[in-house]
N, C-alpha and C. Protein backbone atom coordinates (compact mmCIF):
# COMPACT_ATOMS: atom_id res chain seq x y z
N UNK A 1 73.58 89.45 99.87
CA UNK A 1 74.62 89.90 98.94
C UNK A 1 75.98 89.77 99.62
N UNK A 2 76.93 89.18 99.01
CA UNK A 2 78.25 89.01 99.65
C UNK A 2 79.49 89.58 99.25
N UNK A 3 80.26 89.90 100.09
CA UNK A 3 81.38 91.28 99.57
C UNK A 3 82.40 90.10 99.82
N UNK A 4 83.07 90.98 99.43
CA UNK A 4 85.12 90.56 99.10
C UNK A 4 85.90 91.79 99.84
N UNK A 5 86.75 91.31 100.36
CA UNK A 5 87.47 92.27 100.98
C UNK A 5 88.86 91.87 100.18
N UNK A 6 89.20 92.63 99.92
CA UNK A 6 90.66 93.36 98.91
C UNK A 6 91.55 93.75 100.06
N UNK A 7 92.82 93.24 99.95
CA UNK A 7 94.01 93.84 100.76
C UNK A 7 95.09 94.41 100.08
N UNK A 8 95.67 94.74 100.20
CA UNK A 8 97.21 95.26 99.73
C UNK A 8 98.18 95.66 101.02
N UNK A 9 99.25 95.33 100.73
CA UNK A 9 100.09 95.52 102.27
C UNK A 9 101.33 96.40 101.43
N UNK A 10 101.76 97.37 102.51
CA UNK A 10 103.19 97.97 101.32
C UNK A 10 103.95 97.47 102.84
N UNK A 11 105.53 97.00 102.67
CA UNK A 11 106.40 96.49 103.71
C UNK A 11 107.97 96.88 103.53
N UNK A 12 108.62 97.07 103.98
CA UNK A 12 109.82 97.06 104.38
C UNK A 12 110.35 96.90 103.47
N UNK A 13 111.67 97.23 102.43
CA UNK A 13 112.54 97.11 101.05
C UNK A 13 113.11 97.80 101.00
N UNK A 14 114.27 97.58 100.18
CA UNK A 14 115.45 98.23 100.08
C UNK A 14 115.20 97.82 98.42
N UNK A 15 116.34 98.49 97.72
CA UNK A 15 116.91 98.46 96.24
C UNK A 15 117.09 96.83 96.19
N UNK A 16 116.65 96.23 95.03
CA UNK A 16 116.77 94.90 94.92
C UNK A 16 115.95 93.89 95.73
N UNK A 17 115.02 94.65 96.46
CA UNK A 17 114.21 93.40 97.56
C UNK A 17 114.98 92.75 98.29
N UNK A 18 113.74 92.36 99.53
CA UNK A 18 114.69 91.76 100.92
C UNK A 18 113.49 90.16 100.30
N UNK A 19 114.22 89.06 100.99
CA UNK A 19 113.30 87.87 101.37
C UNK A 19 112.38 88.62 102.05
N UNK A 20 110.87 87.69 101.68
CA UNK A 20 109.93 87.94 102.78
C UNK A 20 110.24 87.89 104.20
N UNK A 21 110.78 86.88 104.83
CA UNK A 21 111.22 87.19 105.83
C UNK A 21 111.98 88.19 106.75
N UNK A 22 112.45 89.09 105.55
CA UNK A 22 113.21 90.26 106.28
C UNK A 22 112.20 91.24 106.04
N UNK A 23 110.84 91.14 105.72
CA UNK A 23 110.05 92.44 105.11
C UNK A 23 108.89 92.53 106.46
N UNK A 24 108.49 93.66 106.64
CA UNK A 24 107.69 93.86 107.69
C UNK A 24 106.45 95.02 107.08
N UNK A 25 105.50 94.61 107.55
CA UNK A 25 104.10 95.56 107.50
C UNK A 25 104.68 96.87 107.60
N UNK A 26 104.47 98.23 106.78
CA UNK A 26 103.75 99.35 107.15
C UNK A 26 102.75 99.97 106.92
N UNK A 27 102.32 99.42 106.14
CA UNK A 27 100.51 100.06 105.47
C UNK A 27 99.67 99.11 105.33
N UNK A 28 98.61 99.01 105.83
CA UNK A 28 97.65 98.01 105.99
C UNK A 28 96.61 98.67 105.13
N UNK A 29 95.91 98.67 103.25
CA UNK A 29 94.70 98.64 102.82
C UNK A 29 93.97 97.99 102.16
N UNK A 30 92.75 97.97 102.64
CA UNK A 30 91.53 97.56 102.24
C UNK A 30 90.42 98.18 101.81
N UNK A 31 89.89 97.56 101.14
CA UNK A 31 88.37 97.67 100.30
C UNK A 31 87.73 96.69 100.55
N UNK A 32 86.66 97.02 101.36
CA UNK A 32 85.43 95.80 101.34
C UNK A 32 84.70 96.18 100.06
N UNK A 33 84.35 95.18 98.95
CA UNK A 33 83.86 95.22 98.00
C UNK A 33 82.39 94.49 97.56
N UNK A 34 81.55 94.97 96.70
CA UNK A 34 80.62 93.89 96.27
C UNK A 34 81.53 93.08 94.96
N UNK A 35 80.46 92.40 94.78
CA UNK A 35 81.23 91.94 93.60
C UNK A 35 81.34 92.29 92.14
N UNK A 36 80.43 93.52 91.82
CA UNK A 36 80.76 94.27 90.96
C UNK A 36 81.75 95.41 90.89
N UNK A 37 82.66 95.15 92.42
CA UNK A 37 84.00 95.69 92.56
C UNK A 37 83.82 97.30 93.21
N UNK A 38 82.40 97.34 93.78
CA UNK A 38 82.06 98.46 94.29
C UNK A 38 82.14 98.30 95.45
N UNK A 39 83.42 100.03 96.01
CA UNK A 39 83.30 100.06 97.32
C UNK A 39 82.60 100.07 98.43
N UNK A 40 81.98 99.05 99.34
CA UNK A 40 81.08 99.38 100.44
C UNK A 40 81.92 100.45 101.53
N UNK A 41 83.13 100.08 102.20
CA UNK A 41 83.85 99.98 102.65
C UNK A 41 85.20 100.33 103.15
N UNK A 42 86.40 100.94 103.68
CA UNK A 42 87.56 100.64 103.23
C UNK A 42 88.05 101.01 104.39
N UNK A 43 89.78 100.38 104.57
CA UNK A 43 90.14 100.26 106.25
C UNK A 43 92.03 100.77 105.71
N UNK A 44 92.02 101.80 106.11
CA UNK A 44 93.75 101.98 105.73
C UNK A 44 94.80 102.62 107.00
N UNK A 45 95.82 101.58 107.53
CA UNK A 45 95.98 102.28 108.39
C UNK A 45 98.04 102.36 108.31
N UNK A 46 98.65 102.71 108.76
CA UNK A 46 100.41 102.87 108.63
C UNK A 46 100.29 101.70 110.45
N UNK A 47 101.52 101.60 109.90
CA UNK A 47 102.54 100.78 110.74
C UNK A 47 103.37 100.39 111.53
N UNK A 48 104.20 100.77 112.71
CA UNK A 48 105.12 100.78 112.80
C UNK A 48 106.40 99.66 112.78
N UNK A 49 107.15 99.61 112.04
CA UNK A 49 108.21 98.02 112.03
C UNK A 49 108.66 98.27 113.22
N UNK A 50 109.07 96.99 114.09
CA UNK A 50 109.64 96.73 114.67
C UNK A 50 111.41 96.54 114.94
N UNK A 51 111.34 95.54 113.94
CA UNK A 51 112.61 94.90 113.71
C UNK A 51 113.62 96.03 112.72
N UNK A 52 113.33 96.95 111.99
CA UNK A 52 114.00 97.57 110.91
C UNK A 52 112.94 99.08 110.62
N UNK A 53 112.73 100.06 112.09
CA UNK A 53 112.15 100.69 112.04
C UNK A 53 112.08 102.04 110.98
N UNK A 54 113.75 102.05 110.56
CA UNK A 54 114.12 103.29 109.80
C UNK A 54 114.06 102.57 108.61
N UNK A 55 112.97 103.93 107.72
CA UNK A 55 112.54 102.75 106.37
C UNK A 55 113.94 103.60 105.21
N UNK A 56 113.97 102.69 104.34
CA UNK A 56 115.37 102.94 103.52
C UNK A 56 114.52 104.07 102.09
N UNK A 57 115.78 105.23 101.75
CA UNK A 57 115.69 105.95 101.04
C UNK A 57 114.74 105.29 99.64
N UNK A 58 115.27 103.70 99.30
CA UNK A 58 114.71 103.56 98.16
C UNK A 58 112.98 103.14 98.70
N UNK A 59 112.69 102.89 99.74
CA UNK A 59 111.04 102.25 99.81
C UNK A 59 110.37 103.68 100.41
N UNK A 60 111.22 104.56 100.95
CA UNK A 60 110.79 105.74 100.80
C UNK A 60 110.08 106.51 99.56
N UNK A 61 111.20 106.15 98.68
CA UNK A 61 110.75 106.76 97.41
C UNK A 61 109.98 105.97 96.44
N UNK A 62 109.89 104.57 96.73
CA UNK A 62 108.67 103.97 95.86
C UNK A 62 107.34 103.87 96.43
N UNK A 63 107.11 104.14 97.68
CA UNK A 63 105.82 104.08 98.36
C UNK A 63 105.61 105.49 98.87
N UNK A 64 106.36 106.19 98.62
CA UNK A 64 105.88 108.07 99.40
C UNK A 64 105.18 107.63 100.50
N UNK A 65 105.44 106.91 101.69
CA UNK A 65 105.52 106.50 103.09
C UNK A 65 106.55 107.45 103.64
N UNK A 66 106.68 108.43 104.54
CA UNK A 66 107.34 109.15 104.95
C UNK A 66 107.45 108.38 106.45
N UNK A 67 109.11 108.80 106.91
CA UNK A 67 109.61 108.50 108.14
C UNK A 67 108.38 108.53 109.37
N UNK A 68 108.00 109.62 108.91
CA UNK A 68 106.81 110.48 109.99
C UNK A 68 105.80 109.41 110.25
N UNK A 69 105.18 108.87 109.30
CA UNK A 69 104.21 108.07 109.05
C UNK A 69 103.99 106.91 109.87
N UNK A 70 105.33 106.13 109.47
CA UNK A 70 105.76 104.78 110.58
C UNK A 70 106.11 105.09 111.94
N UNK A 71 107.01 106.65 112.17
CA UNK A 71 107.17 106.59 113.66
C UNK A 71 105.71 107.06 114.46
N UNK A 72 104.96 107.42 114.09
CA UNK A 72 103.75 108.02 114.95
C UNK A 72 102.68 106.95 114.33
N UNK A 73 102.68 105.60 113.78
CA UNK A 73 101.69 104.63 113.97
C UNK A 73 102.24 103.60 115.44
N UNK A 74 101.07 102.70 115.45
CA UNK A 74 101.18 101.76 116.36
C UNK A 74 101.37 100.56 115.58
N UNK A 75 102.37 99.56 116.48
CA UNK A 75 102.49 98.39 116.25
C UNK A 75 102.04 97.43 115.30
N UNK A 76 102.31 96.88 114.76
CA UNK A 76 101.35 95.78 113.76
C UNK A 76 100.51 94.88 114.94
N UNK A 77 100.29 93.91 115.67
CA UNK A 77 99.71 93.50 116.59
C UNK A 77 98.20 94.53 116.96
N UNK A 78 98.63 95.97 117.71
CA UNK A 78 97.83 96.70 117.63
C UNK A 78 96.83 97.58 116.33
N UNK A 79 97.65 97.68 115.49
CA UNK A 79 96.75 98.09 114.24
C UNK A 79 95.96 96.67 114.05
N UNK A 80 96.44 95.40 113.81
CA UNK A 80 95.54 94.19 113.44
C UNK A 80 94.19 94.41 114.46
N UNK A 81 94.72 94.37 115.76
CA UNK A 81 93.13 94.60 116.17
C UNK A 81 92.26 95.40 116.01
N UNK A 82 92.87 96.19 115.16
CA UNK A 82 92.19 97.58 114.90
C UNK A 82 91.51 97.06 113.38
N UNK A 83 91.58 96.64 112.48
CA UNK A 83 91.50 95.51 111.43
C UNK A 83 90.64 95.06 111.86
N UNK A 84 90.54 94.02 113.05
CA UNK A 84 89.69 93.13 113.26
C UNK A 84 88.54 93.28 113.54
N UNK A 85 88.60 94.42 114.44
CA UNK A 85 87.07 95.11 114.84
C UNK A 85 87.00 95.64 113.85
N UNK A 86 87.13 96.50 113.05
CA UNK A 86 86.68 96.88 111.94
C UNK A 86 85.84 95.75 111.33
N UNK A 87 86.72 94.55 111.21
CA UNK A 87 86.06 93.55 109.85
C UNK A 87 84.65 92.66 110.82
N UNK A 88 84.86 92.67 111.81
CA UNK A 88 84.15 92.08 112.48
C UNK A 88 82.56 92.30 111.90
N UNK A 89 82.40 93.51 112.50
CA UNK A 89 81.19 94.42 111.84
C UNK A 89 80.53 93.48 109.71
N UNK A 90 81.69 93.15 109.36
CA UNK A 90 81.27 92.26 107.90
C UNK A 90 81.46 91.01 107.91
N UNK A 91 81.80 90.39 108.89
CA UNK A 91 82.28 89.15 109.01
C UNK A 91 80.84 88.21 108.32
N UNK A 92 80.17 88.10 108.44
CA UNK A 92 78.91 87.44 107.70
C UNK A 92 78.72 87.36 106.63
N UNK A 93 79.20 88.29 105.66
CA UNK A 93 78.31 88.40 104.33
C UNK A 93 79.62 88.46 103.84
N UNK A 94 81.23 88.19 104.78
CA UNK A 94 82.31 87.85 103.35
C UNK A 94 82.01 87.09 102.91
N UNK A 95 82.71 86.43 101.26
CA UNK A 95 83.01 85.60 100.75
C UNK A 95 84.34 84.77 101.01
N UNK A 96 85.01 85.78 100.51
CA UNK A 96 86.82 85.44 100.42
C UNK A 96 87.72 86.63 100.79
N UNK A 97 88.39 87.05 100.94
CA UNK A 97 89.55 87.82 101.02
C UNK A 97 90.54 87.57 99.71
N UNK A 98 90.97 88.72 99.11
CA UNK A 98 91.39 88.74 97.75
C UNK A 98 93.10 89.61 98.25
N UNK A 99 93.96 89.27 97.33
CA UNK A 99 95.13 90.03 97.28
C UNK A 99 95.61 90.03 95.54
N UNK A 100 96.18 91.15 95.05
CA UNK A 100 96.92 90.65 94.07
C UNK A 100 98.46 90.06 94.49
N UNK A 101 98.19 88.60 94.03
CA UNK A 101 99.51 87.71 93.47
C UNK A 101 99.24 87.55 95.46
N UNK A 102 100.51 86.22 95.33
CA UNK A 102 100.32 85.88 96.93
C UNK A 102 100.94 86.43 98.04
N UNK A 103 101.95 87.18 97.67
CA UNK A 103 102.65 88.10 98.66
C UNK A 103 101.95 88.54 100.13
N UNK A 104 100.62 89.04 99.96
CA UNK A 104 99.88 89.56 100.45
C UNK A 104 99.60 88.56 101.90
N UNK A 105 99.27 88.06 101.29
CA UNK A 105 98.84 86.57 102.42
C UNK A 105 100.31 86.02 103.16
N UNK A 106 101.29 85.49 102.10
CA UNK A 106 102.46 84.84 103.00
C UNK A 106 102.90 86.02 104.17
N UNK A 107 102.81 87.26 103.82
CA UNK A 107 103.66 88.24 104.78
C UNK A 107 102.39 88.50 105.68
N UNK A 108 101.40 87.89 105.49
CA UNK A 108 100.25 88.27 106.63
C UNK A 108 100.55 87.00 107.74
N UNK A 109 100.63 86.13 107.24
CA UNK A 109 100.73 84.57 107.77
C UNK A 109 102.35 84.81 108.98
N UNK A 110 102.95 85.38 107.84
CA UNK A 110 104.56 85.70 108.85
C UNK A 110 103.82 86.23 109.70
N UNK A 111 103.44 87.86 109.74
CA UNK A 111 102.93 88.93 110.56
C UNK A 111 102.46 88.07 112.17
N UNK A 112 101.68 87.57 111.61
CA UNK A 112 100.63 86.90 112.38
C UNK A 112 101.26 85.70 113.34
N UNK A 113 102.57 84.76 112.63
CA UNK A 113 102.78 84.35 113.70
C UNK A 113 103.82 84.83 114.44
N UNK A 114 104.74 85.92 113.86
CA UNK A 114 105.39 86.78 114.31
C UNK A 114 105.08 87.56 115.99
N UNK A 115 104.20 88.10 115.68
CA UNK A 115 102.90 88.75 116.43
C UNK A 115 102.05 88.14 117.51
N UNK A 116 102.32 86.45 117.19
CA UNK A 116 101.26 85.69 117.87
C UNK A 116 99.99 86.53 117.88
N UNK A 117 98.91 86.98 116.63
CA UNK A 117 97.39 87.08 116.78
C UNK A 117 97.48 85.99 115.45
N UNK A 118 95.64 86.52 115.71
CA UNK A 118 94.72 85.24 115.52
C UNK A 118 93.85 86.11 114.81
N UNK A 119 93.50 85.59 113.46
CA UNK A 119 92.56 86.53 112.56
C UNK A 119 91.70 85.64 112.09
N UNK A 120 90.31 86.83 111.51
CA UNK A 120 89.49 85.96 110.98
C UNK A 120 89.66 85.45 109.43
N UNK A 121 90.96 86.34 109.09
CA UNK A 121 91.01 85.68 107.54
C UNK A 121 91.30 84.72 107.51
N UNK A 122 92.22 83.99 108.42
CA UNK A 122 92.58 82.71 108.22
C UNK A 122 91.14 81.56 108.18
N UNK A 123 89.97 82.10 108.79
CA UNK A 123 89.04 81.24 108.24
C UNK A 123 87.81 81.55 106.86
N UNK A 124 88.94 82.24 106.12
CA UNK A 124 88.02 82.67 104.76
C UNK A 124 88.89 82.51 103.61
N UNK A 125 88.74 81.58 102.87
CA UNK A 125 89.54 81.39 101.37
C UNK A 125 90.17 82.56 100.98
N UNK A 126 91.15 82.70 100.29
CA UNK A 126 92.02 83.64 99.86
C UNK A 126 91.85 83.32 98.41
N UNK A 127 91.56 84.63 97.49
CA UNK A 127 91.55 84.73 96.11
C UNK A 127 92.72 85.28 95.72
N UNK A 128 93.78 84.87 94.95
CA UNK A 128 94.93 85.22 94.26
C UNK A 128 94.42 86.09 93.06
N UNK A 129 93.57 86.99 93.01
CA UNK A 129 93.40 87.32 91.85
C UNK A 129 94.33 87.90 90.23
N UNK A 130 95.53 88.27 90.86
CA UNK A 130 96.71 87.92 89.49
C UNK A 130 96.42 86.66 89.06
N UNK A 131 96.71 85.41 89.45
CA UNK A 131 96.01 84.14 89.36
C UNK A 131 95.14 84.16 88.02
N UNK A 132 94.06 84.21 89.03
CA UNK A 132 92.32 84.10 88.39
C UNK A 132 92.49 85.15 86.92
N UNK A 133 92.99 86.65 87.27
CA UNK A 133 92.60 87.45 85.82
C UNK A 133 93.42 87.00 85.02
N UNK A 134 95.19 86.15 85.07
CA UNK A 134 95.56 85.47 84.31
C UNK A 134 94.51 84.44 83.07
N UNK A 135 94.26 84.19 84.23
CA UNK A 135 93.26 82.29 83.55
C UNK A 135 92.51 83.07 82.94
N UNK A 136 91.46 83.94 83.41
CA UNK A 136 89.97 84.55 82.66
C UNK A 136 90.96 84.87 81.37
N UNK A 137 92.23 85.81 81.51
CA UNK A 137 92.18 86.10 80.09
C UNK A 137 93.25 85.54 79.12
N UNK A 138 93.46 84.15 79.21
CA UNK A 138 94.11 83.52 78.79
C UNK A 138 95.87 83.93 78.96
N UNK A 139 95.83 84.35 79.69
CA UNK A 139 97.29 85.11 79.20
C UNK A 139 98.41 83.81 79.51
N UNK A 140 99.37 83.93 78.76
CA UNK A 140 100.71 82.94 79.01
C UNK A 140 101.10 82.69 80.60
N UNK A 141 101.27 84.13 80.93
CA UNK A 141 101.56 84.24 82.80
C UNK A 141 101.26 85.57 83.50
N UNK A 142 100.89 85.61 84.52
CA UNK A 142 100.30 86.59 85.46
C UNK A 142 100.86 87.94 85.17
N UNK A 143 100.40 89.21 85.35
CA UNK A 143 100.94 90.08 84.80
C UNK A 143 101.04 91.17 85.91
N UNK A 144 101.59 92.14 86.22
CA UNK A 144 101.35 93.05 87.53
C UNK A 144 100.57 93.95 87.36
N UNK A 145 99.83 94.78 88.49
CA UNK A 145 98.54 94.94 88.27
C UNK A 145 98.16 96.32 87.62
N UNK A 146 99.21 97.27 87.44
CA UNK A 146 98.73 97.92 86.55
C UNK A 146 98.92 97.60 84.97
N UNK A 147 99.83 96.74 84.49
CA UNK A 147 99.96 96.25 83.49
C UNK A 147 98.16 95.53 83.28
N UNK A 148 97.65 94.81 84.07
CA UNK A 148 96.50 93.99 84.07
C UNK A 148 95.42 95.17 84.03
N UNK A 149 95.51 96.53 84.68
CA UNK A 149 94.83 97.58 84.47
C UNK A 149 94.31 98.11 82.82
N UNK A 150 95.86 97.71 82.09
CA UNK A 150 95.35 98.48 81.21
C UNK A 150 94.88 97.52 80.42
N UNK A 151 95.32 96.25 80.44
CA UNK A 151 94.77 94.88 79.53
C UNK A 151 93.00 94.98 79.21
N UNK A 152 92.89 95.59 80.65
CA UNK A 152 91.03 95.70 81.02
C UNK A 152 90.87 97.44 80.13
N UNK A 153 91.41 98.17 79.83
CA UNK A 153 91.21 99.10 79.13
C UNK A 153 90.88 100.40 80.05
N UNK A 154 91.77 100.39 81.51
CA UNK A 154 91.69 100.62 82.86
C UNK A 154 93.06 101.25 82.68
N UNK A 155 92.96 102.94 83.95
CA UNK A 155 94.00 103.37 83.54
C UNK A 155 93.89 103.42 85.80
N UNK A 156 95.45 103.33 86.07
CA UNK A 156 95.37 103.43 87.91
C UNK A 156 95.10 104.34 88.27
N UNK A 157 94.17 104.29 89.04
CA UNK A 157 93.70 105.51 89.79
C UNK A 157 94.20 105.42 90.98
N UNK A 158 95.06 106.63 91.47
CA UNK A 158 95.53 107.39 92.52
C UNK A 158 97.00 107.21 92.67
N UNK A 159 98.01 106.77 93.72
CA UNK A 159 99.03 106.31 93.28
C UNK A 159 99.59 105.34 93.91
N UNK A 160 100.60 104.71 93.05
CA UNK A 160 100.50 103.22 93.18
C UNK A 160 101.90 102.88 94.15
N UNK A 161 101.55 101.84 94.63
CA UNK A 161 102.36 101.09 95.73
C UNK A 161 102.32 102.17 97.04
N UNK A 162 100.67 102.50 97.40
CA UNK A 162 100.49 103.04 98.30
C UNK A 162 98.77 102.33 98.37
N UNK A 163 98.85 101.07 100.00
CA UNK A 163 98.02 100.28 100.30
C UNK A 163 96.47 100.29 99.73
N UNK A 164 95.96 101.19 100.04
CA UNK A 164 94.38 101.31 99.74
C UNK A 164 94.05 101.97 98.62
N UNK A 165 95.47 102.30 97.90
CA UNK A 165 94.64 102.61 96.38
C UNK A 165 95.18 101.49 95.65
N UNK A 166 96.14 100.73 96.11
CA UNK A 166 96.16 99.53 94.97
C UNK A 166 95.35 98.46 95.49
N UNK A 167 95.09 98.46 96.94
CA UNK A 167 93.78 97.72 97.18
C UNK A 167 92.69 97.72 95.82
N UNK A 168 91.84 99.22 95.80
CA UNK A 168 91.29 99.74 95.19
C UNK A 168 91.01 99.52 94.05
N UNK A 169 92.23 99.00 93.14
CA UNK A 169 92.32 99.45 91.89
C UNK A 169 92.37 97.86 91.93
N UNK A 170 93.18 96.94 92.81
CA UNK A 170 92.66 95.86 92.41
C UNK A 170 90.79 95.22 92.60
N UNK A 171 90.38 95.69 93.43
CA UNK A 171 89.14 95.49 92.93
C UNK A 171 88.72 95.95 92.17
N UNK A 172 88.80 96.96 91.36
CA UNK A 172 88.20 97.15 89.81
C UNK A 172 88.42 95.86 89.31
N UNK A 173 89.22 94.82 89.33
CA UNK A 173 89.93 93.77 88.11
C UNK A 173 89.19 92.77 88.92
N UNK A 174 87.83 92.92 89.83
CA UNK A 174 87.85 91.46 90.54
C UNK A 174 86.31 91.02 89.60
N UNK A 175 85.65 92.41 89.37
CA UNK A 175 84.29 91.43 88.21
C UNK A 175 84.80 90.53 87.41
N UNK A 176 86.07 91.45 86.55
CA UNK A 176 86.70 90.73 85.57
C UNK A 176 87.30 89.38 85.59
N UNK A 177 87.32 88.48 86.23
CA UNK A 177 88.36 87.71 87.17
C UNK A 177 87.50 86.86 87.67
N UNK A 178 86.21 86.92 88.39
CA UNK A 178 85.75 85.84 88.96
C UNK A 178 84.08 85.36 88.04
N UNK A 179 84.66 83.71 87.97
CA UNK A 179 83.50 83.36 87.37
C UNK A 179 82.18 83.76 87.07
N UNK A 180 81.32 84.38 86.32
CA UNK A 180 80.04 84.30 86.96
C UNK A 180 79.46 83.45 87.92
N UNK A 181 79.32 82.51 88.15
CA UNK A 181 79.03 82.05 89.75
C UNK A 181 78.88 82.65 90.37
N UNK A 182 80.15 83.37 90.91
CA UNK A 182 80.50 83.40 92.57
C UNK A 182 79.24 84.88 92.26
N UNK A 183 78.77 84.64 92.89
CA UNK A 183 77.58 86.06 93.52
C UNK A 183 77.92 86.48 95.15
């Protein structure tokens, strides 16, 4: 039986958004999932930025990430290995690694060479699932994911733009979303 691991990253912002490039990790969550979107699993850890350590009043208040949070985590470098051994332990029976929309991945890819590490996602396909539940449900264009919550007749559970529950909640939307095939 083969799981999916679900990410969500919350990062660095101000009012109006920064380029990815100016955005940095502070919440790292996951859901290792089956593919009926059930949790086996789950890995959630805070951050500390480097480059832009004092997080701004407005990403304060859209992620309820408190100051506290980022100054008493460790490093991104060090939390990843902390990630890694974790995933290690499932490394066999992934499939893919899933994010909603691609954000997820490009600011992992920065992270990573930022960081100089070396992960095992980079050798496991990445599912865009905004993408995919687009296509499954015909829609004109991708929609954000609690909007896509309720399309499925799905209301968010816990609160949102905080890592491992929108992890979470995007795997609810991943039965919906991937072919029958993929088992």
């Amino acid at each position: 039986m083969g799981h999916w691991l679900v990410i969500d990253l919350e990062a660095t912002t101000d009012e109006g958004g920064w380029p990815v490039t100016d955005m940095e990790v502070i919440e790292i969550g996951a859901s290792l999932v089956t593919r009926d979107g059930r949790e086996v699993e789950h890995f959630q850890r805070f951050v500390r930025p480097r480059r832009r350590p004092q997080l701004t009043p407005f990403c304060r208040e859209l992620t309820h990430i408190r100051q506290a949070d980022v100054d008493g985590a460790a490093p991104f470098a060090e939390v990843w290995g902390q990630f890694e051994r974790w995933l290690t332990h499932h490394q066999g029976h992934l499939q893919a690694w899933v994010s909603w929309g691609d954000y997820d991945r490009k600011q992992l890819l920065q992270e990573w060479q930022s960081h100089q590490v070396h992960s095992l996602l980079a050798q496991l396909p990445h599912i865009n699932l905004k993408q995919r539940f687009a296509k499954a449900r015909h829609l004109q264009r991708p929609t954000g994911l609690n909007g896509a919550l309720q399309l499925a007749g799905l209301q968010f559970a816990g609160r949102q733009h905080r890592a491992l529950e929108d992890a979470r909640n995007t795997a609810r939307l991943l039965p919906l979303s991937l072919p029958a095939g993929d088992a």
